[in-house]
N, C-alpha and C. Protein backbone atom coordinates (compact mmCIF):
# COMPACT_ATOMS: atom_id res chain seq x y z
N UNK A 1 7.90 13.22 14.78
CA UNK A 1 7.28 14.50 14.59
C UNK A 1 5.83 14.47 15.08
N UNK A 2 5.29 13.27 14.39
CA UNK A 2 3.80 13.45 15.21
C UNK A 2 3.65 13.34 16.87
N UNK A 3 4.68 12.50 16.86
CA UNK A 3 4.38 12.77 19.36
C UNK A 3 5.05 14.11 19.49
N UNK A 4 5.85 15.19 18.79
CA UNK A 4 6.14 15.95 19.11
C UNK A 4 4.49 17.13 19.26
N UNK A 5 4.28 16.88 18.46
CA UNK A 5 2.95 17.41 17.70
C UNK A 5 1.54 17.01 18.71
N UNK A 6 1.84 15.64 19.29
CA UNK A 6 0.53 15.12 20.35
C UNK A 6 -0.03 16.07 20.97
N UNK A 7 0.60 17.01 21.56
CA UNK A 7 -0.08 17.94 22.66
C UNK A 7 -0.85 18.95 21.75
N UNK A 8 -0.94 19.47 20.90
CA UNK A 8 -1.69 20.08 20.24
C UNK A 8 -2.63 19.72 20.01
N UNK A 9 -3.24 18.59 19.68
CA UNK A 9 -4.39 17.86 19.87
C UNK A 9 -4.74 16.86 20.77
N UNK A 10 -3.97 16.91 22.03
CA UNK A 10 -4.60 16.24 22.90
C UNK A 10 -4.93 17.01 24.07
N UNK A 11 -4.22 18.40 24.03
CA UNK A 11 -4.31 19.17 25.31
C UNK A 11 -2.66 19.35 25.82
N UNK A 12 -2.72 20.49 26.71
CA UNK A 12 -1.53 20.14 26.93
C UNK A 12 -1.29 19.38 27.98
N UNK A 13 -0.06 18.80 27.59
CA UNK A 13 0.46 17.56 28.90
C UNK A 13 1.94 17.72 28.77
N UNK A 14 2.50 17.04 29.91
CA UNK A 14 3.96 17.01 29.88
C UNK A 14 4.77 15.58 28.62
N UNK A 15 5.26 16.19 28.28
CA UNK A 15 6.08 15.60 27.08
C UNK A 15 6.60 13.77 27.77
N UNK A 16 6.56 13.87 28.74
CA UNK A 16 6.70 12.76 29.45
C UNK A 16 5.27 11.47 29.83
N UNK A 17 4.31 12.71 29.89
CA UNK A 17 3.13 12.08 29.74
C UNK A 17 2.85 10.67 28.22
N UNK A 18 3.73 10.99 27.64
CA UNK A 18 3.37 10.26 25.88
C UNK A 18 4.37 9.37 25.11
N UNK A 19 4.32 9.00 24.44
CA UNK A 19 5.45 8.62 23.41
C UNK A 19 5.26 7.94 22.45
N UNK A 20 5.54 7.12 21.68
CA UNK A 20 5.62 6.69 20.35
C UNK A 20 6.13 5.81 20.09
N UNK A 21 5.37 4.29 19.11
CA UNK A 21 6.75 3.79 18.49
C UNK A 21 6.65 3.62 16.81
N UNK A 22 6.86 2.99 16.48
CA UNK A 22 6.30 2.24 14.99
C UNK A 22 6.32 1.02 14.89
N UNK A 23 6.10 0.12 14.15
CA UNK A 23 6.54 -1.16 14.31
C UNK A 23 5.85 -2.25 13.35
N UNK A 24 6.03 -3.29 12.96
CA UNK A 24 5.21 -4.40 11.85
C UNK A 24 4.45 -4.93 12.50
N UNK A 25 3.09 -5.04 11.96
CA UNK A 25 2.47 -5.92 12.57
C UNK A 25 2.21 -6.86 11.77
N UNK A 26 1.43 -8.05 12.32
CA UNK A 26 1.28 -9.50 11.59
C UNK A 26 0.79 -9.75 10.38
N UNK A 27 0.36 -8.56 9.51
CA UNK A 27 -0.14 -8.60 8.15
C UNK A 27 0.63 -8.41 7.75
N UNK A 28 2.04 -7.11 8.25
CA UNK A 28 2.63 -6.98 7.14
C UNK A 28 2.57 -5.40 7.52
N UNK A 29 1.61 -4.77 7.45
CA UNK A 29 1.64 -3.32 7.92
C UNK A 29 2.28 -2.66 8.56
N UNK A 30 2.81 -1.45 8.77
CA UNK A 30 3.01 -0.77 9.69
C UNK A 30 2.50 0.11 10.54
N UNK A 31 2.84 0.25 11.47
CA UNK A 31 1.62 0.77 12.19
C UNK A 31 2.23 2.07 13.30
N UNK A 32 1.86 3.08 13.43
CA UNK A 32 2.17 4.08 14.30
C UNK A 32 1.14 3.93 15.71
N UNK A 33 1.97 3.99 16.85
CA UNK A 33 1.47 3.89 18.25
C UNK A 33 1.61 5.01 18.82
N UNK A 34 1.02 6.20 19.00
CA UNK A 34 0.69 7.12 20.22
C UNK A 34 0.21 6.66 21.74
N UNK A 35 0.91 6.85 22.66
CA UNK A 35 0.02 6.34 23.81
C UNK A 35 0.29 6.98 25.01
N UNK A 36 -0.35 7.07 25.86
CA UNK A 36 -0.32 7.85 27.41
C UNK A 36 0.50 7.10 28.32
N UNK A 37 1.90 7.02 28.80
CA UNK A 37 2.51 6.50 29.56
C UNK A 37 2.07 6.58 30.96
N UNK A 38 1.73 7.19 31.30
CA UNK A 38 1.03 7.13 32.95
C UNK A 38 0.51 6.06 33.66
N UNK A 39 0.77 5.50 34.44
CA UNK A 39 0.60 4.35 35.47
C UNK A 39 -1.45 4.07 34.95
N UNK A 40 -1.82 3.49 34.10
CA UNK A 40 -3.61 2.84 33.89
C UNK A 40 -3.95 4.09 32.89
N UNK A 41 -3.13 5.03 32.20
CA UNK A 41 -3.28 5.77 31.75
C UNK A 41 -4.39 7.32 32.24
N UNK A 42 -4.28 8.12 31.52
CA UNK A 42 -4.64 9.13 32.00
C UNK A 42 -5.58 10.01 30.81
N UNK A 43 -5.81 9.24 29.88
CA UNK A 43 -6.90 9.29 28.57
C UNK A 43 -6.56 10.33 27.96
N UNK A 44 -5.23 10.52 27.47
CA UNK A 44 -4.70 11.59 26.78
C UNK A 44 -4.76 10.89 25.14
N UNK A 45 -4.45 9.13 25.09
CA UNK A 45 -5.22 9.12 23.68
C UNK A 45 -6.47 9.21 23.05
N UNK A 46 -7.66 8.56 24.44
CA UNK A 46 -8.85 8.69 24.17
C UNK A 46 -9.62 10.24 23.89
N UNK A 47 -8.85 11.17 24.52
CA UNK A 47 -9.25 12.22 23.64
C UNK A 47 -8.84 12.89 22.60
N UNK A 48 -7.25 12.47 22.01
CA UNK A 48 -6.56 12.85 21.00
C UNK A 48 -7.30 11.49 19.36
N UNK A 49 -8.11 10.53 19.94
CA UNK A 49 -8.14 9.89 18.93
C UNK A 49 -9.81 10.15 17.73
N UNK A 50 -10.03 11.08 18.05
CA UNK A 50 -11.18 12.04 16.79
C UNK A 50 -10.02 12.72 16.16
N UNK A 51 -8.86 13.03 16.85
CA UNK A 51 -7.95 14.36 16.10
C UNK A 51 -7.13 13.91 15.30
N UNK A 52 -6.87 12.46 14.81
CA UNK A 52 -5.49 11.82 14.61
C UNK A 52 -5.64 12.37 12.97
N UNK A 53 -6.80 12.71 12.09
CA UNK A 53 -6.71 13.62 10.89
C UNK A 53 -5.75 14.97 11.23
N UNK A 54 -6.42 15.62 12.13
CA UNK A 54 -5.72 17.17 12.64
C UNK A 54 -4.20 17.01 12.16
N UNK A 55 -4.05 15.61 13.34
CA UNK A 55 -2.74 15.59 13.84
C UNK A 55 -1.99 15.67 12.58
N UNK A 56 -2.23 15.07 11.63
CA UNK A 56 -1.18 14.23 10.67
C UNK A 56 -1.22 16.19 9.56
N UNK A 57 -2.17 16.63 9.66
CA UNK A 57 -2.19 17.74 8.53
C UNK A 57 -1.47 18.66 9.28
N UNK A 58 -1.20 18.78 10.75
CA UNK A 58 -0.41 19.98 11.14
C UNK A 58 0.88 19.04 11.09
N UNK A 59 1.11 18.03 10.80
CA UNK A 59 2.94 17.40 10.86
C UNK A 59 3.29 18.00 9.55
N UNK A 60 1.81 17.59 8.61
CA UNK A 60 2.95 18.20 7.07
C UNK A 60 2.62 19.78 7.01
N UNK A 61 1.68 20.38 7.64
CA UNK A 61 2.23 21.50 7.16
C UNK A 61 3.31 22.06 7.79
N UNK A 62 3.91 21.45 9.04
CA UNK A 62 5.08 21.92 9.60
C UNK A 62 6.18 21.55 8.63
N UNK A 63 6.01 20.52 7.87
CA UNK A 63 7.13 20.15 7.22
C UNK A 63 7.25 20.95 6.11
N UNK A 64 5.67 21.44 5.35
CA UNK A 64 6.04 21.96 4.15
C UNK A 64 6.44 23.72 4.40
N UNK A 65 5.96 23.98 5.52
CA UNK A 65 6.02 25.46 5.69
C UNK A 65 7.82 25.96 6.49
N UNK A 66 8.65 24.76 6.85
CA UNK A 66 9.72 25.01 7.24
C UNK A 66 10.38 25.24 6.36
N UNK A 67 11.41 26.75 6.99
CA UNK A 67 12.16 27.40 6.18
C UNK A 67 13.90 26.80 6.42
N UNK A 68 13.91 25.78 6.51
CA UNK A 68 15.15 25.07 6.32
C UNK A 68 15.85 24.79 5.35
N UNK A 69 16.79 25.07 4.52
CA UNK A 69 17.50 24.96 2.97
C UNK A 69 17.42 23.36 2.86
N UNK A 70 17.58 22.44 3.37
CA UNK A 70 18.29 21.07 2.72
C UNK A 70 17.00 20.18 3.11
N UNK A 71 16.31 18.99 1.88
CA UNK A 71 15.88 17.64 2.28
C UNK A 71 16.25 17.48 3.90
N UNK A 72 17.27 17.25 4.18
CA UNK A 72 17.28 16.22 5.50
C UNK A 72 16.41 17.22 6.68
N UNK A 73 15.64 18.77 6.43
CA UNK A 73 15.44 18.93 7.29
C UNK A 73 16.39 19.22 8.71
N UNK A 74 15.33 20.18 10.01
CA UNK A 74 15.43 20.76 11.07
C UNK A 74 15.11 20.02 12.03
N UNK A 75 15.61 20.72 13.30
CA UNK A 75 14.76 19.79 14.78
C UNK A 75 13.18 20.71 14.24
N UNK A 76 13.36 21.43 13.94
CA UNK A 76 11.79 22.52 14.24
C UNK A 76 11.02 21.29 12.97
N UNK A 77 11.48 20.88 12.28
CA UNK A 77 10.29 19.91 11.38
C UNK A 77 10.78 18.67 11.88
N UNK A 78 11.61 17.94 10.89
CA UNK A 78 11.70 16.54 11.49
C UNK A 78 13.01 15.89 10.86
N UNK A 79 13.83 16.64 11.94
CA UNK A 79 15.10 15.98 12.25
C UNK A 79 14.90 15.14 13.89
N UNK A 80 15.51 14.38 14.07
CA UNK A 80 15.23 13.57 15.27
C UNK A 80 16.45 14.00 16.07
N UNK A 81 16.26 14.46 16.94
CA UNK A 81 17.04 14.44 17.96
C UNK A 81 18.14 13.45 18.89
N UNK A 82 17.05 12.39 18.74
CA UNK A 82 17.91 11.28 19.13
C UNK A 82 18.42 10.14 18.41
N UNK A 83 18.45 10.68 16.86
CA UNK A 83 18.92 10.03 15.92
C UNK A 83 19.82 10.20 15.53
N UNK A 84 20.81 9.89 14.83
CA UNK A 84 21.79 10.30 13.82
C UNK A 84 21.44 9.55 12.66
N UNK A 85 20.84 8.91 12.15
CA UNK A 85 19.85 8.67 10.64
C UNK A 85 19.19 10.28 10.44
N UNK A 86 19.93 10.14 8.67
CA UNK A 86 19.30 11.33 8.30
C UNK A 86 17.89 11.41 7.66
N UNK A 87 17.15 12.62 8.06
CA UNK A 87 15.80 12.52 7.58
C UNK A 87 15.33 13.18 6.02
N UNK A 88 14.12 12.70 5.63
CA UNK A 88 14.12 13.75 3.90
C UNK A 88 12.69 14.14 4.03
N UNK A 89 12.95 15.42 3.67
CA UNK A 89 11.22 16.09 3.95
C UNK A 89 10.68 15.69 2.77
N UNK A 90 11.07 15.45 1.89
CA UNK A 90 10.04 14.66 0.79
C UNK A 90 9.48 13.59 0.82
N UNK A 91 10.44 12.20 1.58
CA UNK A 91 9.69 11.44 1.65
C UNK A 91 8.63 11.34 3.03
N UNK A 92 9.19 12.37 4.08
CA UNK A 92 8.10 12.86 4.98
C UNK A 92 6.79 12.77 4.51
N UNK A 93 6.78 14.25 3.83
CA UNK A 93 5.62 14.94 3.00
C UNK A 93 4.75 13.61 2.15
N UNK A 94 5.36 13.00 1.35
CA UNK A 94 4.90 11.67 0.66
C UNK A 94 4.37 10.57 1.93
N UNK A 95 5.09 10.53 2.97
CA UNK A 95 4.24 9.68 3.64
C UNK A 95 3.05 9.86 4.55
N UNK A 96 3.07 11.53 4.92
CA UNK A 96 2.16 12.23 5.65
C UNK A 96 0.98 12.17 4.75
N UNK A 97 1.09 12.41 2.93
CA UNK A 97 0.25 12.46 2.51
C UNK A 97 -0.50 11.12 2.67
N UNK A 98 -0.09 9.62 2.34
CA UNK A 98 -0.33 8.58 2.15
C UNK A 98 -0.88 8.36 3.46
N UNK A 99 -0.87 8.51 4.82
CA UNK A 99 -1.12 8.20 6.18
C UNK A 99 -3.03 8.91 5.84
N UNK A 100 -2.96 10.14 5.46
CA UNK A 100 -4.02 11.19 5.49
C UNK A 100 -5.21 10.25 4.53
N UNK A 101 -4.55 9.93 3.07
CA UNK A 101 -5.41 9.32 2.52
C UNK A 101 -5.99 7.83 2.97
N UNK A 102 -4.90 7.40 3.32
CA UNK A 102 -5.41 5.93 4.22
C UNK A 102 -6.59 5.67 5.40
N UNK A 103 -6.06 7.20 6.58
CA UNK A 103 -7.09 7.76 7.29
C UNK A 103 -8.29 7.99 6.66
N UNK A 104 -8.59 9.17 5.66
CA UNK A 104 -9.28 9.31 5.20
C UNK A 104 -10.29 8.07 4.80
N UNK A 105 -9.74 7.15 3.57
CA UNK A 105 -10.61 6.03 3.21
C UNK A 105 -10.82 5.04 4.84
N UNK A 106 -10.06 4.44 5.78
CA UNK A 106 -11.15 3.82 6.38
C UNK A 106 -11.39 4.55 7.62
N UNK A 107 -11.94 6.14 7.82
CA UNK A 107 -12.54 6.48 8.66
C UNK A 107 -13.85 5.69 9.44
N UNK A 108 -14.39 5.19 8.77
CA UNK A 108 -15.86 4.17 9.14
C UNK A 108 -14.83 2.54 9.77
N UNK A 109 -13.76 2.51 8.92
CA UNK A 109 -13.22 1.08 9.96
C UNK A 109 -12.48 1.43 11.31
N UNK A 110 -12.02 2.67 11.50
CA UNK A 110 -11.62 3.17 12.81
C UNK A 110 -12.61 3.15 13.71
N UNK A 111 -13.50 3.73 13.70
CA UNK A 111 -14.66 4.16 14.76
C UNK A 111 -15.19 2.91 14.49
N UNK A 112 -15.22 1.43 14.00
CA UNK A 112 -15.38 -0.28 13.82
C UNK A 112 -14.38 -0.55 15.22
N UNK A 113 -13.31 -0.40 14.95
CA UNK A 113 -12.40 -0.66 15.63
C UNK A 113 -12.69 -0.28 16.97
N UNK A 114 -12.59 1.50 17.61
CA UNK A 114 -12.96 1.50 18.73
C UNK A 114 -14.19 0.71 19.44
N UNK A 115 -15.48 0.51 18.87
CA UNK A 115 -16.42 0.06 19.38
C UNK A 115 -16.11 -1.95 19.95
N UNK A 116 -14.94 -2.25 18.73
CA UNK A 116 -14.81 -3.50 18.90
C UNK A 116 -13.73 -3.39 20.06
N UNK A 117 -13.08 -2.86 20.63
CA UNK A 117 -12.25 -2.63 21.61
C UNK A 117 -12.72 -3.10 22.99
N UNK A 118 -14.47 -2.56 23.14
CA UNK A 118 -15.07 -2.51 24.20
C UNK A 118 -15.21 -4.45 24.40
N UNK A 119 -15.39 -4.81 23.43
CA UNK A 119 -16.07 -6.04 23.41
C UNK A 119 -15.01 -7.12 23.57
N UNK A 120 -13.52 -6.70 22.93
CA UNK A 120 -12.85 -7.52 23.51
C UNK A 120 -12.18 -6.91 25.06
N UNK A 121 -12.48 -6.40 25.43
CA UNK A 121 -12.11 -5.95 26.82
C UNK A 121 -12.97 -6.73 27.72
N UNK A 122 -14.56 -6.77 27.62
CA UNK A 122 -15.46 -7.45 28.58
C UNK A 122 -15.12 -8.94 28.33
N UNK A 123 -15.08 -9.85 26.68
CA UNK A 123 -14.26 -11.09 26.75
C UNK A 123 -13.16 -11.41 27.40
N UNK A 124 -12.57 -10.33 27.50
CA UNK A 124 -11.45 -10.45 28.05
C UNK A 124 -11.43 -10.61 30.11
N UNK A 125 -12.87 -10.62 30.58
CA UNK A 125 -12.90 -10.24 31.78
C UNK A 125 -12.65 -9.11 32.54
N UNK A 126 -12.68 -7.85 31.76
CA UNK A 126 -12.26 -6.56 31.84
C UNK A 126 -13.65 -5.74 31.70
N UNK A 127 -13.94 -4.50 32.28
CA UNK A 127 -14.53 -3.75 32.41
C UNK A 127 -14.07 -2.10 32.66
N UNK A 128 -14.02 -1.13 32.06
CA UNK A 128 -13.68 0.37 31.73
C UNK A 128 -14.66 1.23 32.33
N UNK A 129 -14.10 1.75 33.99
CA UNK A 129 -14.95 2.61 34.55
C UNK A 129 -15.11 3.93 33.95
N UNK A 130 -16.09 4.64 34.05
CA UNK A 130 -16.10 5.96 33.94
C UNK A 130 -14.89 6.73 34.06
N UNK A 131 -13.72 6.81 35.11
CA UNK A 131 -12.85 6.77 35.09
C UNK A 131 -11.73 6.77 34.05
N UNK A 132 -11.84 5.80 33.68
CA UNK A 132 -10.88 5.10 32.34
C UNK A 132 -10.14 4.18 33.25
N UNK A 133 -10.18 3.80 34.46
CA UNK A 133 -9.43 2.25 35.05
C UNK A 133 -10.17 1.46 34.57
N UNK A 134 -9.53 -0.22 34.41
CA UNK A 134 -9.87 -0.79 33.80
C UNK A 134 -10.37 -2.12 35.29
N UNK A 135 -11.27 -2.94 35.06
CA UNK A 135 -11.84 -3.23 36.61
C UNK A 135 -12.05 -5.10 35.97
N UNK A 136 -12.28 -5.90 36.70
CA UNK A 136 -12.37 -6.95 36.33
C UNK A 136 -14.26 -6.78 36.34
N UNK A 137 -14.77 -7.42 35.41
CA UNK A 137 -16.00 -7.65 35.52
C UNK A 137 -17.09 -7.82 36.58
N UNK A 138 -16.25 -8.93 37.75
CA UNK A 138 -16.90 -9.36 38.77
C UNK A 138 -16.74 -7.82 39.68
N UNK A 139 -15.96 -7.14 39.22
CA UNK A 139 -15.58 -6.04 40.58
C UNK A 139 -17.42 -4.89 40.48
N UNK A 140 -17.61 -4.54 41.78
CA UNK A 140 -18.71 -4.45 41.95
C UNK A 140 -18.57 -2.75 41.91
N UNK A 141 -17.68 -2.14 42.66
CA UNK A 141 -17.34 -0.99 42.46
C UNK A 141 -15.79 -0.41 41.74
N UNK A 142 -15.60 0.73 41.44
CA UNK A 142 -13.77 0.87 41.00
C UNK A 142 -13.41 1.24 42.12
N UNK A 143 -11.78 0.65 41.77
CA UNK A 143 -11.08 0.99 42.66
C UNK A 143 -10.38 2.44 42.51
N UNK A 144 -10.20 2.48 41.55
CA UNK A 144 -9.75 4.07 41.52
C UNK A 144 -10.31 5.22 41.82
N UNK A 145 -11.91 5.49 41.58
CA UNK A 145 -12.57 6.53 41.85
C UNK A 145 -13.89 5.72 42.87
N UNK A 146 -13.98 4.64 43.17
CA UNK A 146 -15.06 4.60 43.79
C UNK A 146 -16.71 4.39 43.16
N UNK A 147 -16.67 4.59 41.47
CA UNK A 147 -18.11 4.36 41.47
C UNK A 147 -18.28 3.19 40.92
N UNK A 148 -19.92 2.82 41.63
CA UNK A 148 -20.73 1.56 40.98
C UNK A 148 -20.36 1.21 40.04
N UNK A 149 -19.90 -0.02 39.40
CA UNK A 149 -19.26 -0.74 38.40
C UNK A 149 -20.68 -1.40 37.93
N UNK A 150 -21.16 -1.16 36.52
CA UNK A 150 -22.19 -1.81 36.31
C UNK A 150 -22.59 -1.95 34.55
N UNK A 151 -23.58 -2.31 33.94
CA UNK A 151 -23.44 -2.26 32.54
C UNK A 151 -23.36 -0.60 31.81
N UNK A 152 -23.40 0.11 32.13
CA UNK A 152 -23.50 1.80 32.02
C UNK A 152 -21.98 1.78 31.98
N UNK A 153 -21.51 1.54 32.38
CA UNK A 153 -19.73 1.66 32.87
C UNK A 153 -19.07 0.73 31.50
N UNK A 154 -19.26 -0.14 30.99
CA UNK A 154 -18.87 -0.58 29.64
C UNK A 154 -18.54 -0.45 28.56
């Protein structure tokens, strides 16, 4: 429901442009992935990622404002299309809430996070043009758009 939902806060793009997964990560957590499928990407998360509050409050109010009779839910809220596992708008709603409050409390470790992104990218021998291609350090100009590659570009 929420990549259905991406383009509303990222702009519009083609449904092909995006996608989604979920998955465990090494603590133990789970974790939701939005991301821009496009060949070096095309910064459809970097501008959807101030909105990812938005995002999550228009999933539940789609869920709570759908006029569908049964728990398992509609395609218009969040029945999956390419599922046959049935869905329950309650425990939706319960987890949309829990995502919001989680957001909420570490808003200050997210915007931690992006800034630390930059830093393992340059360790990494990587450099992020203006653009959004990603350039090896030593590279003097980008290759994608052509400009001066320099500490401004980082």
């Amino acid at each position: 429901m929420l990549a259905s939902l991406f383009p509303t806060v990222a702009g519009p793009c083609d449904t092909q442009d995006y996608s989604s997964a979920v998955d465990r990560l090494v603590t133990d957590e789970m974790a939701l992935f939005l991301f821009d499928t496009a060949y070096d990407g095309v910064g459809l998360t970097d501008a959807a990622f101030g909105h990812m509050g938005e995002l999550v409050n228009r999933a539940l109010e789609r869920v709570q404002t759908c006029s569908c009779p049964t728990d398992t839910g509609c395609f218009r809220c969040i029945a999956n299309p390419r599922s046959d596992d049935p869905s329950s708008k309650v425990a939706t709603i319960t987890l949309l809430n829990e995502v919001r409050t989680v957001m909420d409390s570490r808003s200050p470790e997210l915007r931690e996070t992006e800034r630390d992104w930059d830093s393992l990218l340059i360790e990494s021998g990587k450099l992020t043009c203006k653009c959004g291609h990603l350039q090896d350090v030593s590279a003097k100009f980008c290759s994608e758009c052509g400009e001066r590659m320099g500490a401004t570009n980082g």
